[in-house]
C-alpha atoms as a PDB file:
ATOM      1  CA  UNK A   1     -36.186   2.599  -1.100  1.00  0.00           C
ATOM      2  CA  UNK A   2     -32.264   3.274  -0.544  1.00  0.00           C
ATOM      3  CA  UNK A   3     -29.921   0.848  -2.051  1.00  0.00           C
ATOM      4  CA  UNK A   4     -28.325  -0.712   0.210  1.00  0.00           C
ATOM      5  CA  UNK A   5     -25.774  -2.599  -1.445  1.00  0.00           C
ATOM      6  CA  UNK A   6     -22.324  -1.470  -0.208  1.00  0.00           C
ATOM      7  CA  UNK A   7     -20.282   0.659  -3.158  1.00  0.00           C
ATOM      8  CA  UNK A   8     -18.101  -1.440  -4.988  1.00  0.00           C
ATOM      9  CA  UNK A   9     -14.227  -0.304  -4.891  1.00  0.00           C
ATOM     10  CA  UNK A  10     -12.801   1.824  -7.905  1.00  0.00           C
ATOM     11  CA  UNK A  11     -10.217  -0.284 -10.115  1.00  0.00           C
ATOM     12  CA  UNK A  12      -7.284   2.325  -9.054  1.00  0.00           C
ATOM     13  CA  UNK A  13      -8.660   1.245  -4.935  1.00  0.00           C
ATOM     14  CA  UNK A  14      -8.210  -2.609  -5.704  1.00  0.00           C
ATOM     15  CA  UNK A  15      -4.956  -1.939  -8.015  1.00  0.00           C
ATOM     16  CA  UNK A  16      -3.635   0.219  -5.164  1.00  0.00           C
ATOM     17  CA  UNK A  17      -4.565  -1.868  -2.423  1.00  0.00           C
ATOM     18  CA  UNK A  18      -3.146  -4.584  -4.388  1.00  0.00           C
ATOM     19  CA  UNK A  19       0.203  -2.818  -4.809  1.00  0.00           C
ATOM     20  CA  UNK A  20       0.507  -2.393  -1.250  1.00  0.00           C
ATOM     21  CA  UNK A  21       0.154  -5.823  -0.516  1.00  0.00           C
ATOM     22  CA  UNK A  22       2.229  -6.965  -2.368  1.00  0.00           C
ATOM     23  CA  UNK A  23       5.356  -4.743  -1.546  1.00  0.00           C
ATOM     24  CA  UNK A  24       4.700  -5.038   1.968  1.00  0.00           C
ATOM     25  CA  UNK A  25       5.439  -8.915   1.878  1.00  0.00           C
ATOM     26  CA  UNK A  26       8.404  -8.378  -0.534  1.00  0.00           C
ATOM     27  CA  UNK A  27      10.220  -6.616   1.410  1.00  0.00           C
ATOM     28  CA  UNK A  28       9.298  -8.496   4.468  1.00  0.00           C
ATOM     29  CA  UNK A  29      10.200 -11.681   2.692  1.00  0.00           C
ATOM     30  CA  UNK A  30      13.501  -9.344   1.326  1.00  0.00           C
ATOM     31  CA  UNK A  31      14.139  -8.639   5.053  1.00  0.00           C
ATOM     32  CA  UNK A  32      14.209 -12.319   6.293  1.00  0.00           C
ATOM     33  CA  UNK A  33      15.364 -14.183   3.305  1.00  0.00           C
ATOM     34  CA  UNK A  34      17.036 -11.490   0.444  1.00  0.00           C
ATOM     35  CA  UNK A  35      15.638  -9.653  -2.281  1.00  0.00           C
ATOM     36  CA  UNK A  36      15.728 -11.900  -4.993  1.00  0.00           C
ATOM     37  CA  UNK A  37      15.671 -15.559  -3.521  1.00  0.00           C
ATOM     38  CA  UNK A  38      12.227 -16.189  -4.745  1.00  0.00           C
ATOM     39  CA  UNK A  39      13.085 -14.509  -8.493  1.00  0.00           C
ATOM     40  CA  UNK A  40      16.635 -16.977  -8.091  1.00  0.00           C
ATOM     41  CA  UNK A  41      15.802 -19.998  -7.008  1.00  0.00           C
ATOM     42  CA  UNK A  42      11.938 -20.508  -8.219  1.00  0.00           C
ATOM     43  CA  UNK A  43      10.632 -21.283 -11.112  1.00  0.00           C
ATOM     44  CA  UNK A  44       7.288 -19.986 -12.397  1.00  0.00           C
ATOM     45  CA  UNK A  45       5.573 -23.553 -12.565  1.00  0.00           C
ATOM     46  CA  UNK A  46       6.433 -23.458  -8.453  1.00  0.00           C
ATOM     47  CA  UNK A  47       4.915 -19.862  -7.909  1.00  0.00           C
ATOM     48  CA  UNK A  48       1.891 -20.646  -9.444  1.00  0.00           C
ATOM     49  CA  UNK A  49       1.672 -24.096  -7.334  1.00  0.00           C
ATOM     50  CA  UNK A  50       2.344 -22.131  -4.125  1.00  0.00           C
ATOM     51  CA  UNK A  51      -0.218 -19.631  -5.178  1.00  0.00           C
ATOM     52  CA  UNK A  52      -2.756 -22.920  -5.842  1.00  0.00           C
ATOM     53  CA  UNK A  53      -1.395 -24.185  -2.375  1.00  0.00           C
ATOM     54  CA  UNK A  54      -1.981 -20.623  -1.044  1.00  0.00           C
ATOM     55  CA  UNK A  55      -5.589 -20.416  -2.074  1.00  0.00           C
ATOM     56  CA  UNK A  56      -6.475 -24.274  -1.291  1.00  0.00           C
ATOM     57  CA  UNK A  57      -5.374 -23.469   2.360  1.00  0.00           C
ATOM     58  CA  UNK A  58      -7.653 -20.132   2.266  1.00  0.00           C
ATOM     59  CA  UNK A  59     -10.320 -21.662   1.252  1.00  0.00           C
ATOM     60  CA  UNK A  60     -10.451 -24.720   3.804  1.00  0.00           C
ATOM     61  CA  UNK A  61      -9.521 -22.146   6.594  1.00  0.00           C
ATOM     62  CA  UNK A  62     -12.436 -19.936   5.177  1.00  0.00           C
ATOM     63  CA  UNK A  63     -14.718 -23.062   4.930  1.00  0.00           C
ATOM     64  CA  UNK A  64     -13.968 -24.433   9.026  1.00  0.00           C
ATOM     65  CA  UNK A  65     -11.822 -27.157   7.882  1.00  0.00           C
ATOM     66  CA  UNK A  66      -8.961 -26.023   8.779  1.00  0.00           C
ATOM     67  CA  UNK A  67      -6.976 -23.992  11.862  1.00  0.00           C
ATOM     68  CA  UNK A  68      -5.753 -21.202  11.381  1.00  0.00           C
ATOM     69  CA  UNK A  69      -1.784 -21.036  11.393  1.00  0.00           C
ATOM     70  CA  UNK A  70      -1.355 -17.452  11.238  1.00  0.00           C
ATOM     71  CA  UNK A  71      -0.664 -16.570   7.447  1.00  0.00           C
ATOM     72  CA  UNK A  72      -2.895 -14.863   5.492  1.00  0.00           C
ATOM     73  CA  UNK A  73      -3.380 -16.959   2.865  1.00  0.00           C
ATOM     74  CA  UNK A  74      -4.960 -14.942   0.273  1.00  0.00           C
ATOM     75  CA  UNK A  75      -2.607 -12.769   0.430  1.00  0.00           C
ATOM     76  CA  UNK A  76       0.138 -14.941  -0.040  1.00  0.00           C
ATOM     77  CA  UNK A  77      -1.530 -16.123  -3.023  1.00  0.00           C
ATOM     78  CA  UNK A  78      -1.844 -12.596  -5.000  1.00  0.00           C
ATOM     79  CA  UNK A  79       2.108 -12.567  -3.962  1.00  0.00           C
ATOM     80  CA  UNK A  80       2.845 -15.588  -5.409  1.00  0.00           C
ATOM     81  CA  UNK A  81       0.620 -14.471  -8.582  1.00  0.00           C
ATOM     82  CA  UNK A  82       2.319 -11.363  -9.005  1.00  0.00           C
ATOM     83  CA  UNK A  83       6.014 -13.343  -8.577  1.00  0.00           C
ATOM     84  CA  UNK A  84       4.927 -15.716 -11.379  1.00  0.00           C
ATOM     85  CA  UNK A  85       3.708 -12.613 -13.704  1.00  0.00           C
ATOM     86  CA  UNK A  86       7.249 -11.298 -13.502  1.00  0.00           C
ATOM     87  CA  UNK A  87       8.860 -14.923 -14.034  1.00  0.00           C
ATOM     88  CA  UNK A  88       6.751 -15.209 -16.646  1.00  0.00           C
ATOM     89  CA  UNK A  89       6.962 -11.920 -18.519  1.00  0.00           C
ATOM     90  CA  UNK A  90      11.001 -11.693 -18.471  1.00  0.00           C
ATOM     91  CA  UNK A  91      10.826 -15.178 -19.824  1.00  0.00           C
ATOM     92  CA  UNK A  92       9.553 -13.504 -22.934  1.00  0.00           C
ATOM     93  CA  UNK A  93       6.013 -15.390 -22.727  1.00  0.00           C
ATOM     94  CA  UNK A  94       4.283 -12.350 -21.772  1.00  0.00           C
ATOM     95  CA  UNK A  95       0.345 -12.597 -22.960  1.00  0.00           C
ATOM     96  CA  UNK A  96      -0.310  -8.685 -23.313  1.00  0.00           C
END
């Protein structure tokens, strides 16, 4: 019998499709609002509550218990993930 499972993604796919993501909103965000606004005038503790936010308002969209308003939620959660990594890593606190 034929698995049937589908393949799982390769860890350059995910990091790649991650990367992608992620610059794709940047620079939309950089179009609308300047390129370092978020870096500026956020601190890390409000990235990572915006990412929380983010995936909270996935999750109850995902779940039917809440409308859609357009945003991709997840997505804007990885984004707000990958803005608190770099507030957090220039801040010296990086956990590598």
């Amino acid at each position: 019998m034929k698995d049937e499972r589908p393949k799982a993604p390769t860890h350059e796919e995910v990091a790649s499709r991650a990367y992608y993501v992620i610059k794709k909103v940047l620079d939309l965000g950089a179009d609308s609002h300047g390129r370092a606004v978020w870096y500026m005038n956020e601190s890390l503790s409000r990235q990572t509550l915006l990412a929380s936010r983010h995936l909270c308002t996935h999750m109850l969209q995902q779940n039917g218990e809440k409308t859609s308003d357009g945003e991709d939620h997840l997505v804007n959660a990885l984004v707000r993930c990958a803005m608190a990594l770099a507030k957090r890593d220039d801040s010296g606190n990086c956990c590598e």
